[in-house]
C-alpha atoms as a PDB file:
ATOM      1  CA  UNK A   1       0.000   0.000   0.000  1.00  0.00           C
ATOM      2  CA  UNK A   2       1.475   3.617  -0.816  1.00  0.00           C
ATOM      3  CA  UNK A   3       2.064   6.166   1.745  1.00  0.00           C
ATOM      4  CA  UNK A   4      -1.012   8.560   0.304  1.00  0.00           C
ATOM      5  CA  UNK A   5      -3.369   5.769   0.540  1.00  0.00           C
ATOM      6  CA  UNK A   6      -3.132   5.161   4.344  1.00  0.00           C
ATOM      7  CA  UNK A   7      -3.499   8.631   4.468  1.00  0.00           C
ATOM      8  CA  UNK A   8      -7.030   8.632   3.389  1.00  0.00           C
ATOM      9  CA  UNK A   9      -7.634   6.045   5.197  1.00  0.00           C
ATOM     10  CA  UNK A  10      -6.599   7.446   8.291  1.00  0.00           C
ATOM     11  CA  UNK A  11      -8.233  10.662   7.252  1.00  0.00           C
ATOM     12  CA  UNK A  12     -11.708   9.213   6.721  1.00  0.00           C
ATOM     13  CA  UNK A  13     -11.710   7.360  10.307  1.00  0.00           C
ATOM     14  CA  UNK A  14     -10.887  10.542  11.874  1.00  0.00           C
ATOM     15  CA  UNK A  15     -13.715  12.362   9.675  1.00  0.00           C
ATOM     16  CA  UNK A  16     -16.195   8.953  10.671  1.00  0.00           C
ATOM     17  CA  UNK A  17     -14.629   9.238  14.525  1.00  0.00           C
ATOM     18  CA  UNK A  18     -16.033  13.092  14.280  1.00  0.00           C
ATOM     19  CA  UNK A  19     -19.120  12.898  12.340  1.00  0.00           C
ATOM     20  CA  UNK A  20     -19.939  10.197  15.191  1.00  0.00           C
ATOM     21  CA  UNK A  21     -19.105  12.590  18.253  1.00  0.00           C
ATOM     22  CA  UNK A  22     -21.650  14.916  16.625  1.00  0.00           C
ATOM     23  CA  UNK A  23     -25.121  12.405  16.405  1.00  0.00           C
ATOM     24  CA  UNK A  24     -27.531  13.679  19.420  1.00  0.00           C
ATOM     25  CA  UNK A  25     -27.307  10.959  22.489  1.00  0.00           C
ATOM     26  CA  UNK A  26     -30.451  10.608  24.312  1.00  0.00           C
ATOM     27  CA  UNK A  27     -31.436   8.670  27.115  1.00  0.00           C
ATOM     28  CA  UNK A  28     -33.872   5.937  26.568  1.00  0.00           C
ATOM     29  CA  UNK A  29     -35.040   2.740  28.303  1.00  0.00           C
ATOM     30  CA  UNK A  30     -35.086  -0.448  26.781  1.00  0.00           C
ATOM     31  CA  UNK A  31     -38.325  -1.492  25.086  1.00  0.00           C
ATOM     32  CA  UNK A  32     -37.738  -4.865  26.294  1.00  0.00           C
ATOM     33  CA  UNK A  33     -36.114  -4.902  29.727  1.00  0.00           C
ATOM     34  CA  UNK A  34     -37.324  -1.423  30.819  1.00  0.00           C
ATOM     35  CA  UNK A  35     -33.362  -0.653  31.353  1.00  0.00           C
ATOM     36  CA  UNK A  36     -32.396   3.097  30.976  1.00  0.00           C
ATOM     37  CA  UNK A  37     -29.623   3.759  28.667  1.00  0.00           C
ATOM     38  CA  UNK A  38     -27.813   6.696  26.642  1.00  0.00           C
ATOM     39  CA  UNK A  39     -27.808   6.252  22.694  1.00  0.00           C
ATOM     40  CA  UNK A  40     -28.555   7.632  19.637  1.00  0.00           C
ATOM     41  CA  UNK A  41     -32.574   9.037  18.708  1.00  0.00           C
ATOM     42  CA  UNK A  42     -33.085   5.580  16.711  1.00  0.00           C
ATOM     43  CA  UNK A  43     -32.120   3.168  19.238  1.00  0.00           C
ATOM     44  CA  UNK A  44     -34.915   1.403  21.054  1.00  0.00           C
ATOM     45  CA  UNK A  45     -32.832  -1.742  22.853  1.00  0.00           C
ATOM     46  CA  UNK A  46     -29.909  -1.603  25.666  1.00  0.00           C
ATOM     47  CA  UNK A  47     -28.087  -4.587  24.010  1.00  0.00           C
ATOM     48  CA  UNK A  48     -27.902  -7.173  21.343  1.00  0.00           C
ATOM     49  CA  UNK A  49     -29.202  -9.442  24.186  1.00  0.00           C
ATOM     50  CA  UNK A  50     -32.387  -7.352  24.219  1.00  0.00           C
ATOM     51  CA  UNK A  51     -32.921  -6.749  20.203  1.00  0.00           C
ATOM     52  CA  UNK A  52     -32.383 -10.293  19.762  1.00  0.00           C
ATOM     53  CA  UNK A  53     -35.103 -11.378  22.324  1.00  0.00           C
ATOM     54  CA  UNK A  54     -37.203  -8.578  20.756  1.00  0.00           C
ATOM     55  CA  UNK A  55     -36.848 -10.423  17.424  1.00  0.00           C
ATOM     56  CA  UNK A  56     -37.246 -13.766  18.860  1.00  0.00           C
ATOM     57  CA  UNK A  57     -41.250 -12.300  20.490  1.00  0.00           C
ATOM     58  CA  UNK A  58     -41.796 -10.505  17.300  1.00  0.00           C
ATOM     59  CA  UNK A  59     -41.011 -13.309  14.734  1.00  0.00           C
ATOM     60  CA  UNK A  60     -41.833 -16.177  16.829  1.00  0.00           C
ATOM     61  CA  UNK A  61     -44.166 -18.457  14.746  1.00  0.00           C
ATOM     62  CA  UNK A  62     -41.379 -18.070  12.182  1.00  0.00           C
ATOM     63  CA  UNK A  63     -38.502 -19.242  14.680  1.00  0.00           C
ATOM     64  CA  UNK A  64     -40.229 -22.110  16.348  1.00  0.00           C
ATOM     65  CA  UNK A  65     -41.347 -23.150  12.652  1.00  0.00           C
ATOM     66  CA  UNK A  66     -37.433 -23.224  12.123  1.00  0.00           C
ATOM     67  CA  UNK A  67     -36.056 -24.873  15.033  1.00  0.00           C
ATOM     68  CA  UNK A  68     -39.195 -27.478  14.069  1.00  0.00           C
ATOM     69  CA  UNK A  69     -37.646 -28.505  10.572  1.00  0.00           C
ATOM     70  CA  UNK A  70     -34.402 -28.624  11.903  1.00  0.00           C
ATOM     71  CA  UNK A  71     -35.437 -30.595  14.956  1.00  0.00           C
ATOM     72  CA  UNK A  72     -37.079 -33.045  12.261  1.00  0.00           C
ATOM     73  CA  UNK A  73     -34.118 -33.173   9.722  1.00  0.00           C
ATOM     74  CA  UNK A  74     -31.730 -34.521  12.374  1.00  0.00           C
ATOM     75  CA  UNK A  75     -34.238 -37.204  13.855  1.00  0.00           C
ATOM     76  CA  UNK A  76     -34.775 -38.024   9.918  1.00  0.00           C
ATOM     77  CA  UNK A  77     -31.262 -38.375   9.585  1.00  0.00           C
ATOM     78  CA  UNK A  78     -30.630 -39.909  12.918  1.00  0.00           C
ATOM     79  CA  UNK A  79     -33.435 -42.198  12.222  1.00  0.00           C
ATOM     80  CA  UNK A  80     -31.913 -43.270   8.531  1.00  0.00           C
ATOM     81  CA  UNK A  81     -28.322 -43.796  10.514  1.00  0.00           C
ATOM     82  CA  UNK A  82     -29.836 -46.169  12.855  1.00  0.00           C
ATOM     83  CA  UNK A  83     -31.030 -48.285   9.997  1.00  0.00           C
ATOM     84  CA  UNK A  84     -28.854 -48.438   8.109  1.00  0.00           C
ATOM     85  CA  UNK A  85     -26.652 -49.926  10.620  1.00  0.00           C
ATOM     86  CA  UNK A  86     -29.126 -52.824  11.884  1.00  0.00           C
END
């Protein structure tokens, strides 16, 4: 890499590093654990713990439906092991 190109590249993380000082901070509390926190006006969760869950309530037909097939394609498998060695 050339000396001008680390350059930039230093000069745009400084430039992100600043631009990112600058968003508002507000407090908050967690949708899901009712936990008060300090981030920016878009954030509704404390952690990735807590968006994750948040997912997991809001899409949870979908999950369980998941973890179902997968559940099933490892018996299925399991089961076609077994017999194949009797």
């Amino acid at each position: 890499m050339t000396g001008s190109g680390h350059m930039d590249e230093e000069l745009a993380r400084e430039a992100a590093r600043f631009w990112a000082s600058r968003r508002r901070k507000v407090k908050g509390t967690c949708v899901v654990c009712g936990k008060p926190f300090e981030g920016t006006t878009k954030r509704r969760y404390c952690s990735h713990r807590c968006a994750d869950r948040a997912y997991r309530q809001r899409h949870r037909e979908e999950v369980l439906q998941r973890k179902r097939e997968a559940y099933r394609r490892r018996k299925g498998l399991q089961g076609q092991q077994q017999e194949g060695q009797r």
